[in-house]
C-alpha atoms as a PDB file:
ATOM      1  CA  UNK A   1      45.206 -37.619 -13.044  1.00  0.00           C
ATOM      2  CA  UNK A   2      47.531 -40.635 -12.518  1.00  0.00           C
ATOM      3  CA  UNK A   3      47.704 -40.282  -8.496  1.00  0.00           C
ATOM      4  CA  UNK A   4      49.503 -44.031  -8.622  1.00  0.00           C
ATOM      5  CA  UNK A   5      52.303 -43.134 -10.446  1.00  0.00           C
ATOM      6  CA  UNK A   6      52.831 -39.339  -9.040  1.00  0.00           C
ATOM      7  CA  UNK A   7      52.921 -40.535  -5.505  1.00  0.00           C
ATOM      8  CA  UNK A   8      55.073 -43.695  -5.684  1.00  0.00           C
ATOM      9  CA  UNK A   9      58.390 -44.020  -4.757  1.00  0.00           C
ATOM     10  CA  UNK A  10      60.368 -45.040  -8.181  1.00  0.00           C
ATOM     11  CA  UNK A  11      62.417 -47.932  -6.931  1.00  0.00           C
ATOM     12  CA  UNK A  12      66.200 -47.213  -6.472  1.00  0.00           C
ATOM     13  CA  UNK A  13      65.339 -43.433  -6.762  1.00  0.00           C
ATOM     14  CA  UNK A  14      66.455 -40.973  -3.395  1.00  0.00           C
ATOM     15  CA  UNK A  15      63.864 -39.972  -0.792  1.00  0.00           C
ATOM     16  CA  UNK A  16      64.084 -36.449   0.379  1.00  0.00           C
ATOM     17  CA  UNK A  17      60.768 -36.044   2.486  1.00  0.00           C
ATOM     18  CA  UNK A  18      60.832 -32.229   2.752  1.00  0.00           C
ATOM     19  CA  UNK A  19      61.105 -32.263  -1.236  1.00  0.00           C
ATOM     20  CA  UNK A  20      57.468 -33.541  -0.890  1.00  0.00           C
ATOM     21  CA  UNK A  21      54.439 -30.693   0.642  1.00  0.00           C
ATOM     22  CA  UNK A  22      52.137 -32.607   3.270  1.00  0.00           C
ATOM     23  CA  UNK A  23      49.531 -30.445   2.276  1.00  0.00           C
ATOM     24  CA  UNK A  24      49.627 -30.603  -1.748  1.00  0.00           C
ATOM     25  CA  UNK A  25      47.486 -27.786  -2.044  1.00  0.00           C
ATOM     26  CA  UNK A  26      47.986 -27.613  -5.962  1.00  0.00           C
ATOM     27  CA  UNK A  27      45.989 -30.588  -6.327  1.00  0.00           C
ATOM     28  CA  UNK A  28      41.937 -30.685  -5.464  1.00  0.00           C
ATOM     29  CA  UNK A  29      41.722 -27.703  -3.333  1.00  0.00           C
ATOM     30  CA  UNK A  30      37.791 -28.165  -3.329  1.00  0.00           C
ATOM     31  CA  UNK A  31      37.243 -30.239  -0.391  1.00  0.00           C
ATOM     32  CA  UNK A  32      33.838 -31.548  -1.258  1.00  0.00           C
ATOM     33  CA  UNK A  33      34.063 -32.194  -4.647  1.00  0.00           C
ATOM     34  CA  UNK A  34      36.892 -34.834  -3.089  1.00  0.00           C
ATOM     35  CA  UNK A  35      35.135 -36.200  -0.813  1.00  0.00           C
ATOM     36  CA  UNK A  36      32.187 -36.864  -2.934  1.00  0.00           C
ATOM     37  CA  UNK A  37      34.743 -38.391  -5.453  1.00  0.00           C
ATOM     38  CA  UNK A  38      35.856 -40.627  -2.815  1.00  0.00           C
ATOM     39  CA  UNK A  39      32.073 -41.927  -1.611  1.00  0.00           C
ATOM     40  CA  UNK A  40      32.195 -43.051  -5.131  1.00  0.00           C
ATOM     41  CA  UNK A  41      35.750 -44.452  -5.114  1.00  0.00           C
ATOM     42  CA  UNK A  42      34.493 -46.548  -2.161  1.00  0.00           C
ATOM     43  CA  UNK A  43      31.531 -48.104  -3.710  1.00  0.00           C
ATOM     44  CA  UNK A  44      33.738 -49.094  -6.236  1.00  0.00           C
ATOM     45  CA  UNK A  45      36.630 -50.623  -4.015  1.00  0.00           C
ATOM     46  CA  UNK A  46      33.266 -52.569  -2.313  1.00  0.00           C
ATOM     47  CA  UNK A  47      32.386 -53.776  -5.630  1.00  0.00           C
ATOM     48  CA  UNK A  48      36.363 -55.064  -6.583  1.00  0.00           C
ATOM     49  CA  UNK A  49      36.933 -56.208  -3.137  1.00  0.00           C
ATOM     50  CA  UNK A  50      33.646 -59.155  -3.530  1.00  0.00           C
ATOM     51  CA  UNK A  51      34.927 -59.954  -7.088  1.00  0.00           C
ATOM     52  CA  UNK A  52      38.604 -61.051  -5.423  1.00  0.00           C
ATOM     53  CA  UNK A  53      36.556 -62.425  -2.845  1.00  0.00           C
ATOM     54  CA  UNK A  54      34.600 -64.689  -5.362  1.00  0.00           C
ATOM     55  CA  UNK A  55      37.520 -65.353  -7.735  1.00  0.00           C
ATOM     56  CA  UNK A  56      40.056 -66.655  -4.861  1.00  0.00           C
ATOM     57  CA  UNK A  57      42.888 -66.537  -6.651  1.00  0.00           C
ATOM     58  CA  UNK A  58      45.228 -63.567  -5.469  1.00  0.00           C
ATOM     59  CA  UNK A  59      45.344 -61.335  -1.823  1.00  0.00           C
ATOM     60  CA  UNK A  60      46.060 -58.059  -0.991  1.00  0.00           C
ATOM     61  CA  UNK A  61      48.210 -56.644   1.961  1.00  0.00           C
ATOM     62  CA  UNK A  62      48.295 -53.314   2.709  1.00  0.00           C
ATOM     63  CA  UNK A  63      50.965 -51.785   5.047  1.00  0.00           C
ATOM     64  CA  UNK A  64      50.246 -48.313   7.051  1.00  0.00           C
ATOM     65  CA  UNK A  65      53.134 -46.668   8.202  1.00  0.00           C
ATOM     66  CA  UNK A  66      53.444 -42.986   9.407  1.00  0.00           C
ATOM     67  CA  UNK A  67      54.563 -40.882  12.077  1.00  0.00           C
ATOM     68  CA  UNK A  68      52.255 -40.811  15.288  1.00  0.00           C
ATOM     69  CA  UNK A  69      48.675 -39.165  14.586  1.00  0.00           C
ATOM     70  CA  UNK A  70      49.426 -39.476  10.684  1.00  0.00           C
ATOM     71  CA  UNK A  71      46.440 -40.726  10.331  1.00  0.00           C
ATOM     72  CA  UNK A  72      46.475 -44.232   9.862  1.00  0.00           C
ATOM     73  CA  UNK A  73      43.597 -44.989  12.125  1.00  0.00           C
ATOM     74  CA  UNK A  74      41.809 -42.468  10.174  1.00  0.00           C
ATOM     75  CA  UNK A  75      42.224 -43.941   6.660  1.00  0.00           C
ATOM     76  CA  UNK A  76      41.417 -47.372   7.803  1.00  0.00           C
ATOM     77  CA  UNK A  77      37.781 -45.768   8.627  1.00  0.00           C
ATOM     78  CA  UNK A  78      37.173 -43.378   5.941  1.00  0.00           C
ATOM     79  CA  UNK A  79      39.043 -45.773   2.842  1.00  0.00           C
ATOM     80  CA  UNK A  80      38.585 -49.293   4.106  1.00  0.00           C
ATOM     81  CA  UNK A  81      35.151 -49.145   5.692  1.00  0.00           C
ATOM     82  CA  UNK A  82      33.488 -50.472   2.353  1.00  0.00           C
ATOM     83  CA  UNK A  83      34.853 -53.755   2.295  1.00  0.00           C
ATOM     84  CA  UNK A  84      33.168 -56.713   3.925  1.00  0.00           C
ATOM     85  CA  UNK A  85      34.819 -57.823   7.043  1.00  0.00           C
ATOM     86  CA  UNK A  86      34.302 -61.879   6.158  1.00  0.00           C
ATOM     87  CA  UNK A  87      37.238 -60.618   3.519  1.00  0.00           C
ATOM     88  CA  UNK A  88      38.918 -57.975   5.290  1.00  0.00           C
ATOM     89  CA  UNK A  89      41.085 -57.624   8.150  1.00  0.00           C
ATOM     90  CA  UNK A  90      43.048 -54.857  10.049  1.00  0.00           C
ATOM     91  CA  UNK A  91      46.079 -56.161  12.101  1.00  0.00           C
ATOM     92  CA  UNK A  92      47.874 -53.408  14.306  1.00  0.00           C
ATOM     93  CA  UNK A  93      51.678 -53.957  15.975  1.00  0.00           C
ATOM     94  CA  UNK A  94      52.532 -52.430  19.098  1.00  0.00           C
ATOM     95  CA  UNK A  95      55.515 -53.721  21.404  1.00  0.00           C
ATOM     96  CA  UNK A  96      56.729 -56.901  20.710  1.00  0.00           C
ATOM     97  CA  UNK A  97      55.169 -59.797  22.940  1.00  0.00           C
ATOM     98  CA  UNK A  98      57.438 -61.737  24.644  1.00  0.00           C
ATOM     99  CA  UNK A  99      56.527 -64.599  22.382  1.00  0.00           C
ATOM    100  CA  UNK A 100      56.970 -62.131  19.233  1.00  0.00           C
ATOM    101  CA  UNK A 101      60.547 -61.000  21.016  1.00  0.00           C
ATOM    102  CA  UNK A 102      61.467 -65.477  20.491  1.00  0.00           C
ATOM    103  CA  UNK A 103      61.631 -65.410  16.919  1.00  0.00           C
ATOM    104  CA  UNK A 104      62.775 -63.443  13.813  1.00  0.00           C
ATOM    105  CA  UNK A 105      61.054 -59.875  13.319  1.00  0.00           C
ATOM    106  CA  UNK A 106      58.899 -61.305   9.983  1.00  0.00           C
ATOM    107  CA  UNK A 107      57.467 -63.872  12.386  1.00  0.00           C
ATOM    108  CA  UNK A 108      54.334 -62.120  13.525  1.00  0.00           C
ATOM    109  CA  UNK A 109      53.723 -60.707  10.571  1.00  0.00           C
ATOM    110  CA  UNK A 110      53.970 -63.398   8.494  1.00  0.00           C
ATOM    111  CA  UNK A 111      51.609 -65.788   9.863  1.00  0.00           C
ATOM    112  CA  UNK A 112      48.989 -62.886   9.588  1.00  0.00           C
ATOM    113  CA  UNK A 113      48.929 -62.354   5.909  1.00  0.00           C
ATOM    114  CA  UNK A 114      46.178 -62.006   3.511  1.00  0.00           C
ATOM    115  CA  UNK A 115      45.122 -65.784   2.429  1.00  0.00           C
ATOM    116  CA  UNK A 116      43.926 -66.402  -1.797  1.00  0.00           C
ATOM    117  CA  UNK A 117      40.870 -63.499  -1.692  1.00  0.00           C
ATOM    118  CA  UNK A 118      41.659 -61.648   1.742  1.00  0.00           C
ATOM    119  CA  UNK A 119      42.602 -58.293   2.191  1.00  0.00           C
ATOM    120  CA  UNK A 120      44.707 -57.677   4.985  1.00  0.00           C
ATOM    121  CA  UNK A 121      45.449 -54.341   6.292  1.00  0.00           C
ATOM    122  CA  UNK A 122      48.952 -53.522   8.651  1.00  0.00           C
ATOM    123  CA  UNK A 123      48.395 -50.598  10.612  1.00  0.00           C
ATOM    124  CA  UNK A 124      52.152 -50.343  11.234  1.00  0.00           C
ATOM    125  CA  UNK A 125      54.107 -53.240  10.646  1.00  0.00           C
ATOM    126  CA  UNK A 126      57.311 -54.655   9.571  1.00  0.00           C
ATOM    127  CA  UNK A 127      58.829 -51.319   9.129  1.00  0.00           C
ATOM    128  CA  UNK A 128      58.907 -50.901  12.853  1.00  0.00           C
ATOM    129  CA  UNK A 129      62.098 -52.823  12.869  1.00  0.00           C
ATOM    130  CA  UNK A 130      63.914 -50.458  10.292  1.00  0.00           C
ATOM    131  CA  UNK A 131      62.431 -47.270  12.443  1.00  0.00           C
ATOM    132  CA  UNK A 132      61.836 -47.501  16.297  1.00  0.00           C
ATOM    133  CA  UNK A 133      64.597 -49.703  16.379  1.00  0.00           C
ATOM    134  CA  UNK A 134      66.946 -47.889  14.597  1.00  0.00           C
ATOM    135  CA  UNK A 135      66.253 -44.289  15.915  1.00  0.00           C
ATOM    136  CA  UNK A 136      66.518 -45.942  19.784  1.00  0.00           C
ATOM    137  CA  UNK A 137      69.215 -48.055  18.786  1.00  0.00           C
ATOM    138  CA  UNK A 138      67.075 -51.443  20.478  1.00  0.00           C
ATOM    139  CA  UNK A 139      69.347 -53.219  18.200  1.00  0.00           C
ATOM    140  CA  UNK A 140      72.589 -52.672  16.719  1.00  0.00           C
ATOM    141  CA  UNK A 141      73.392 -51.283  12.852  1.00  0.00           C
ATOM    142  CA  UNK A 142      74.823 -54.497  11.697  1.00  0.00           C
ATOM    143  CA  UNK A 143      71.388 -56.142  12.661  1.00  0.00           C
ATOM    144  CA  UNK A 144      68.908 -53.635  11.179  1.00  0.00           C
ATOM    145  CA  UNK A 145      71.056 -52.853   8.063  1.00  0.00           C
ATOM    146  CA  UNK A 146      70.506 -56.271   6.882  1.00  0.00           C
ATOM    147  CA  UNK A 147      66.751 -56.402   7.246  1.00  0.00           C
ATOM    148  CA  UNK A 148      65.951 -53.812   4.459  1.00  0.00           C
ATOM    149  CA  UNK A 149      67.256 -57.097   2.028  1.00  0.00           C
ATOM    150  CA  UNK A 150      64.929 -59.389   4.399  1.00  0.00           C
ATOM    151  CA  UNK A 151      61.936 -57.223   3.966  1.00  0.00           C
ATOM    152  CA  UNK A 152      62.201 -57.084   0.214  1.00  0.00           C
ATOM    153  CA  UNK A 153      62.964 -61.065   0.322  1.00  0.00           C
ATOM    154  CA  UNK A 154      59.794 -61.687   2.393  1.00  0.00           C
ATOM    155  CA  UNK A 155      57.856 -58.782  -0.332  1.00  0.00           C
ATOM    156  CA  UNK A 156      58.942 -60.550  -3.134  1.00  0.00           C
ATOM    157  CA  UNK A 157      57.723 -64.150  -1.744  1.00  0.00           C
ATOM    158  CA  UNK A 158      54.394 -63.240  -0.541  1.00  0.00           C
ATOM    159  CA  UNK A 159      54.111 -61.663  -4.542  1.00  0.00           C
ATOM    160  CA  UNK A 160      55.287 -64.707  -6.116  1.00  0.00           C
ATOM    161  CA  UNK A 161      52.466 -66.744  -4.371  1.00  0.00           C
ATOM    162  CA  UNK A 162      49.851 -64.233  -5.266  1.00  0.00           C
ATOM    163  CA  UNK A 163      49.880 -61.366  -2.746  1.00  0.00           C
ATOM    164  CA  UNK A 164      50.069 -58.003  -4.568  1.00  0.00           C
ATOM    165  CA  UNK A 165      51.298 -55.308  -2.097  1.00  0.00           C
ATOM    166  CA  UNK A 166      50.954 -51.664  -1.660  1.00  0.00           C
ATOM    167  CA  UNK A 167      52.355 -49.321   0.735  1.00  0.00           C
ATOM    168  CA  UNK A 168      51.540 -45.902   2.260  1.00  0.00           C
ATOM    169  CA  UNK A 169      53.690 -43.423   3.650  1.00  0.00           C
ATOM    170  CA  UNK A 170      51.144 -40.680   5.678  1.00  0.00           C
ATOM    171  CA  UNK A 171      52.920 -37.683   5.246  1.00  0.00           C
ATOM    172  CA  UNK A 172      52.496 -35.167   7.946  1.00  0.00           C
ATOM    173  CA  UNK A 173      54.770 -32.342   9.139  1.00  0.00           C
ATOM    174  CA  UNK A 174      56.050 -31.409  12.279  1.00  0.00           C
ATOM    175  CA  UNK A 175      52.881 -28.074  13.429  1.00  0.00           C
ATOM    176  CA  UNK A 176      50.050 -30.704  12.053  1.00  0.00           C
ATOM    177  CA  UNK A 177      51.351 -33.596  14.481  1.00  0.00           C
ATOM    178  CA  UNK A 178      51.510 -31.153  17.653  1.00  0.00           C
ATOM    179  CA  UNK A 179      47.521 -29.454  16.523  1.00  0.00           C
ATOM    180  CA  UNK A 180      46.057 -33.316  16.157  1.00  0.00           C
ATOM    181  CA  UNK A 181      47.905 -34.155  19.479  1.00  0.00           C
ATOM    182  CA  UNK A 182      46.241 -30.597  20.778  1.00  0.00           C
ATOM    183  CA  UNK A 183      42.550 -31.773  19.569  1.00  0.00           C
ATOM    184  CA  UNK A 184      43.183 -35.451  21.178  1.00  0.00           C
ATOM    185  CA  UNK A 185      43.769 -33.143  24.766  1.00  0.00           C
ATOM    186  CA  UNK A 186      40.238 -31.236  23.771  1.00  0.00           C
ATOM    187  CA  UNK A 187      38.309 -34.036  22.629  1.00  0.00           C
ATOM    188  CA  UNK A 188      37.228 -36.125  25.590  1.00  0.00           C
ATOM    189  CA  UNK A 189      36.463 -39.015  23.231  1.00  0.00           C
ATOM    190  CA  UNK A 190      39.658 -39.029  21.515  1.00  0.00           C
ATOM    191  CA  UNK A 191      41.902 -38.305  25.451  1.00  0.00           C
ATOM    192  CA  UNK A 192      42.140 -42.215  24.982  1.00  0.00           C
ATOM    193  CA  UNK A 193      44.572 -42.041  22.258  1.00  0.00           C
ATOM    194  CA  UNK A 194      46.813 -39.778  24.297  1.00  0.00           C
ATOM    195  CA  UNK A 195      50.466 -41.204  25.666  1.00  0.00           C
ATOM    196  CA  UNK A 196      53.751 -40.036  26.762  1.00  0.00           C
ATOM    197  CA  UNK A 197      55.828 -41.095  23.914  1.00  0.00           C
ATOM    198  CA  UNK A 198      53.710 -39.219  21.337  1.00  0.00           C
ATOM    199  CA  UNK A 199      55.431 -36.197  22.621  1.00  0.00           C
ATOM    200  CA  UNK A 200      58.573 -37.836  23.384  1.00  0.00           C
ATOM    201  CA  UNK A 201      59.362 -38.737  20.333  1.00  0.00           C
ATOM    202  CA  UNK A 202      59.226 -35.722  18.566  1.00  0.00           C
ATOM    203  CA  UNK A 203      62.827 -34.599  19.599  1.00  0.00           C
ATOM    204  CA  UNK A 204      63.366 -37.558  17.253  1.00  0.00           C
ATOM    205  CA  UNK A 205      61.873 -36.167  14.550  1.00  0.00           C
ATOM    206  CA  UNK A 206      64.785 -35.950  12.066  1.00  0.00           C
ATOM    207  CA  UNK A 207      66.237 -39.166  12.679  1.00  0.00           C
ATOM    208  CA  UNK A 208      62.851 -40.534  12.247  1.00  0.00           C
ATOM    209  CA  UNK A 209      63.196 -38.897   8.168  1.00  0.00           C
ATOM    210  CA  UNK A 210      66.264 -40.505   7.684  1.00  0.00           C
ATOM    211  CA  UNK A 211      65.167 -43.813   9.291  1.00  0.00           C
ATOM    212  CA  UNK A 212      61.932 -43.261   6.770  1.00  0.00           C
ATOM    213  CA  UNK A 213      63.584 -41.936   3.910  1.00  0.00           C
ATOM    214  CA  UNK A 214      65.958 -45.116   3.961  1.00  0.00           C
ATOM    215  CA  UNK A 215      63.104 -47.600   4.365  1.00  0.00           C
ATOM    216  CA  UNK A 216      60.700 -46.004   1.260  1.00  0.00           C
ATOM    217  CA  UNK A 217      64.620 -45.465  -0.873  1.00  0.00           C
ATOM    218  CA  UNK A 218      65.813 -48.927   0.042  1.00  0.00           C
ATOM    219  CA  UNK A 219      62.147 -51.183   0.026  1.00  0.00           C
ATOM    220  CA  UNK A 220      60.186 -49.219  -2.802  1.00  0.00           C
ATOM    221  CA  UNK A 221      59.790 -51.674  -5.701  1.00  0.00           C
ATOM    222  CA  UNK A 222      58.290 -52.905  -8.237  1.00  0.00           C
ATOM    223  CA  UNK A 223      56.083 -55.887  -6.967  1.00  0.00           C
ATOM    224  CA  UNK A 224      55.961 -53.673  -3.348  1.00  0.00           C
ATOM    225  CA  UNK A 225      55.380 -50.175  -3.886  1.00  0.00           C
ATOM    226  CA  UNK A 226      55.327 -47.374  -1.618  1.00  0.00           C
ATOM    227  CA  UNK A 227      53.303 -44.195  -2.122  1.00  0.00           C
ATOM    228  CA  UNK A 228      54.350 -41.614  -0.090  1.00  0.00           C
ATOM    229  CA  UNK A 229      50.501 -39.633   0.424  1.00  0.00           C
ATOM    230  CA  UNK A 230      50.415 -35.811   1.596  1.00  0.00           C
ATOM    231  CA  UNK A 231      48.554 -36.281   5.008  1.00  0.00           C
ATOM    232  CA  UNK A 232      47.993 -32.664   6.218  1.00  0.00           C
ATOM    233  CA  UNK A 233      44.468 -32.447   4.493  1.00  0.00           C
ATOM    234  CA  UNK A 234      42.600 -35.853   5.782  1.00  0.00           C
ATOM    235  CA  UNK A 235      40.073 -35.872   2.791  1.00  0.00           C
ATOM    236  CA  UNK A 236      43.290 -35.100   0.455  1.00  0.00           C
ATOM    237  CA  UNK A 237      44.688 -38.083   2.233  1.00  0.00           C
ATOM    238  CA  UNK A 238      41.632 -40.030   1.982  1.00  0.00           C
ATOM    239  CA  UNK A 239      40.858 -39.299  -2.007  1.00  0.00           C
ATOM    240  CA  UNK A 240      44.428 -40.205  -2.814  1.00  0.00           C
ATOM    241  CA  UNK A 241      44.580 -43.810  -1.651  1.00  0.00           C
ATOM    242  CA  UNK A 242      41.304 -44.545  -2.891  1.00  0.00           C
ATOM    243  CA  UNK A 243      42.013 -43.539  -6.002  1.00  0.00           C
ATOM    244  CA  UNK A 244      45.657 -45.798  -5.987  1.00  0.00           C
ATOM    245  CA  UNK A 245      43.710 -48.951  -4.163  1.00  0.00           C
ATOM    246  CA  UNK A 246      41.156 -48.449  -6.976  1.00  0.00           C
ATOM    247  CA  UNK A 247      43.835 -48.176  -9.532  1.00  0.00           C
ATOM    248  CA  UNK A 248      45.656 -51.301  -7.928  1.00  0.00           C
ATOM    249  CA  UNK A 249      42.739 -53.206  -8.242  1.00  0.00           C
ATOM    250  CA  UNK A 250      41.481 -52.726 -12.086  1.00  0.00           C
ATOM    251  CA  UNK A 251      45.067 -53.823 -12.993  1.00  0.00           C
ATOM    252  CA  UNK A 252      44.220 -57.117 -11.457  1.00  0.00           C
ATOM    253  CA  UNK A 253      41.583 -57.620 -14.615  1.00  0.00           C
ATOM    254  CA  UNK A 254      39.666 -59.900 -12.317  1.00  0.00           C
ATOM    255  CA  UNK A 255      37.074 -62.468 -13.058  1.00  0.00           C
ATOM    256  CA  UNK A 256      33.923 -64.111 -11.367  1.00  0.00           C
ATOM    257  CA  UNK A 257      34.278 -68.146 -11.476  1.00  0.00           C
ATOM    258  CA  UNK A 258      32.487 -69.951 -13.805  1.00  0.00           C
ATOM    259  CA  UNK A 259      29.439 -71.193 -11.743  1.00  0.00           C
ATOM    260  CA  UNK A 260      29.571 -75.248 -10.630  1.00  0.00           C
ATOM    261  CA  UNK A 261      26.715 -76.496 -11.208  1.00  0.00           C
ATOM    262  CA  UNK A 262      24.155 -76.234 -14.528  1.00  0.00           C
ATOM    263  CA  UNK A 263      22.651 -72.798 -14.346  1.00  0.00           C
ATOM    264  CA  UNK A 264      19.914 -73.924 -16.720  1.00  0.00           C
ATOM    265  CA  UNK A 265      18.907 -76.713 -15.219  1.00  0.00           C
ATOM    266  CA  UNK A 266      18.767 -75.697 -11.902  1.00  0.00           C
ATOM    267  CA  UNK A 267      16.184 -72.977 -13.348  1.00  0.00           C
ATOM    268  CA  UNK A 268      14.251 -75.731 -14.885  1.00  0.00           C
ATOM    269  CA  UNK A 269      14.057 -77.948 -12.112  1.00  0.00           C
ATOM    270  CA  UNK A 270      13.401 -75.277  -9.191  1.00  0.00           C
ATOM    271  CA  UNK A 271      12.087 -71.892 -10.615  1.00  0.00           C
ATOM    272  CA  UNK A 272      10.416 -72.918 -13.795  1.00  0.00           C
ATOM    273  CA  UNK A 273       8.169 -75.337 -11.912  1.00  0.00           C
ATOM    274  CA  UNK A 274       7.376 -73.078  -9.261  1.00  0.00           C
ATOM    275  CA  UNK A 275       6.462 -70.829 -12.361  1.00  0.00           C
ATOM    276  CA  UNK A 276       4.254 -73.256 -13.538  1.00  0.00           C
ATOM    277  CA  UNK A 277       2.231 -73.775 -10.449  1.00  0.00           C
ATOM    278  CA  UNK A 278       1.669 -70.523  -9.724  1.00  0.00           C
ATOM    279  CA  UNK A 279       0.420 -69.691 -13.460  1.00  0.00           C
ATOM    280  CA  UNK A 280      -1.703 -73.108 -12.562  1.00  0.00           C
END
């Protein structure tokens, strides 16, 4: 099954989020069969990853976004875990830093992108600025409105000069946001993660749809997709991206660089005498 193209947002096309089940149960109800699928899935996205790595000639940014406790955390350990750090990244955005606040909202995100082999992950990002800051009205319409035509500007440049870019919406609904926050109260190890604003926010919760629904409508396209990914079922969650980062990457048709030096006679000169001498 095609998960890329069933779970991205055709560009132009209108988002209605409750049009779209968090759960998906009609697809891969068998829970271990999935997550078997996806062990393999990652071996493979290991494998792909060290093949950009070697070639050096494109970069990959992926961008996170979802409601609190969506999961993003989650699919950064379960999906991303197979790559090699020396070529992978994660890069989270809380607040603005005072510094950040100075310049133009791309700023800090900019000068964190993937370079030529890098993968760089955004555990939020950009988007922040078309969501929190809408919904709280930090800053007014006629600023945010424009930066939906900024974002795609800055999408389209970091394509042009070799970054493909894919983006996931974790979609959760309202009763499996409030039972994660309940486990994150029972869990000692995860009372860390806990904070006032996860349950302040939800009183926000439709004007965080619309703010959403605008951003996927307005900044799905074709050289920056987003995928919106049914989030209720974590190893549903999991297999999909996989399977679209997987997808994402065979359409790349990569190739390992032709090796500098003479393969033949470095084998004469350093292996084939070593041969000899122990044959001697």
């Amino acid at each position: 099954m095609d998960y890329y193209e069933r779970f991205r947002v055709t560009p132009g096309s209108k988002v209605d989020l409750d049009k779209f089940d968090p759960s998906h149960k009609k697809l891969h109800n068998e829970r271990q069969e999935a997550e078997q699928e996806t062990i393999h899935l990652r071996e493979r996205i290991r494998d792909l990853q060290y093949q950009m790595y070697a070639e050096r000639k494109r970069s990959l940014l992926v961008v996170l976004q979802g409601r609190d406790a969506a999961g993003k955390d989650g699919t950064v350990r379960h999906v991303f875990r197979a790559m090699n750090p020396q070529g992978c990244r994660v890069v989270s955005f809380k607040v603005p830093s005072k510094e950040e606040a100075e310049h133009d909202f791309l700023w800090r995100c900019h000068k964190v992108t993937p370079g030529l082999g890098h993968i760089t992950v955004f555990n939020r990002s950009h988007y922040e600025d078309v969501l929190v800051q809408r919904v709280h009205n930090i800053v007014p319409k006629e600023v945010w409105s424009k930066r939906y035509e900024q974002i795609n500007n800055f999408e389209k440049m970091l394509h042009e000069n070799g970054t493909h870019i894919l983006k996931f919406y974790l979609h959760i609904d309202q009763e499996e946001q409030l039972e994660r926050f309940k486990k994150r109260l029972d869990k000692p190890a995860k009372n860390w993660k806990i904070s006032e604003s996860d349950y302040s926010e939800r009183p926000f919760w439709d004007e965080y749809t619309k703010a959403f629904e605008e951003a996927l409508r307005r900044c799905s396209t074709e050289y920056a997709p987003w995928f919106i990914i049914p989030s209720n079922r974590k190893w549903f969650r999991n297999l999909v991206v996989a399977r679209i980062l997987v997808a994402a990457f065979e359409s790349f048709q990569m190739q390992f660089p032709e090796p500098t030096v003479d393969l033949k006679e470095i084998r004469r000169l350093y292996h084939d005498e070593v041969k000899k001498e122990n044959d001697e």
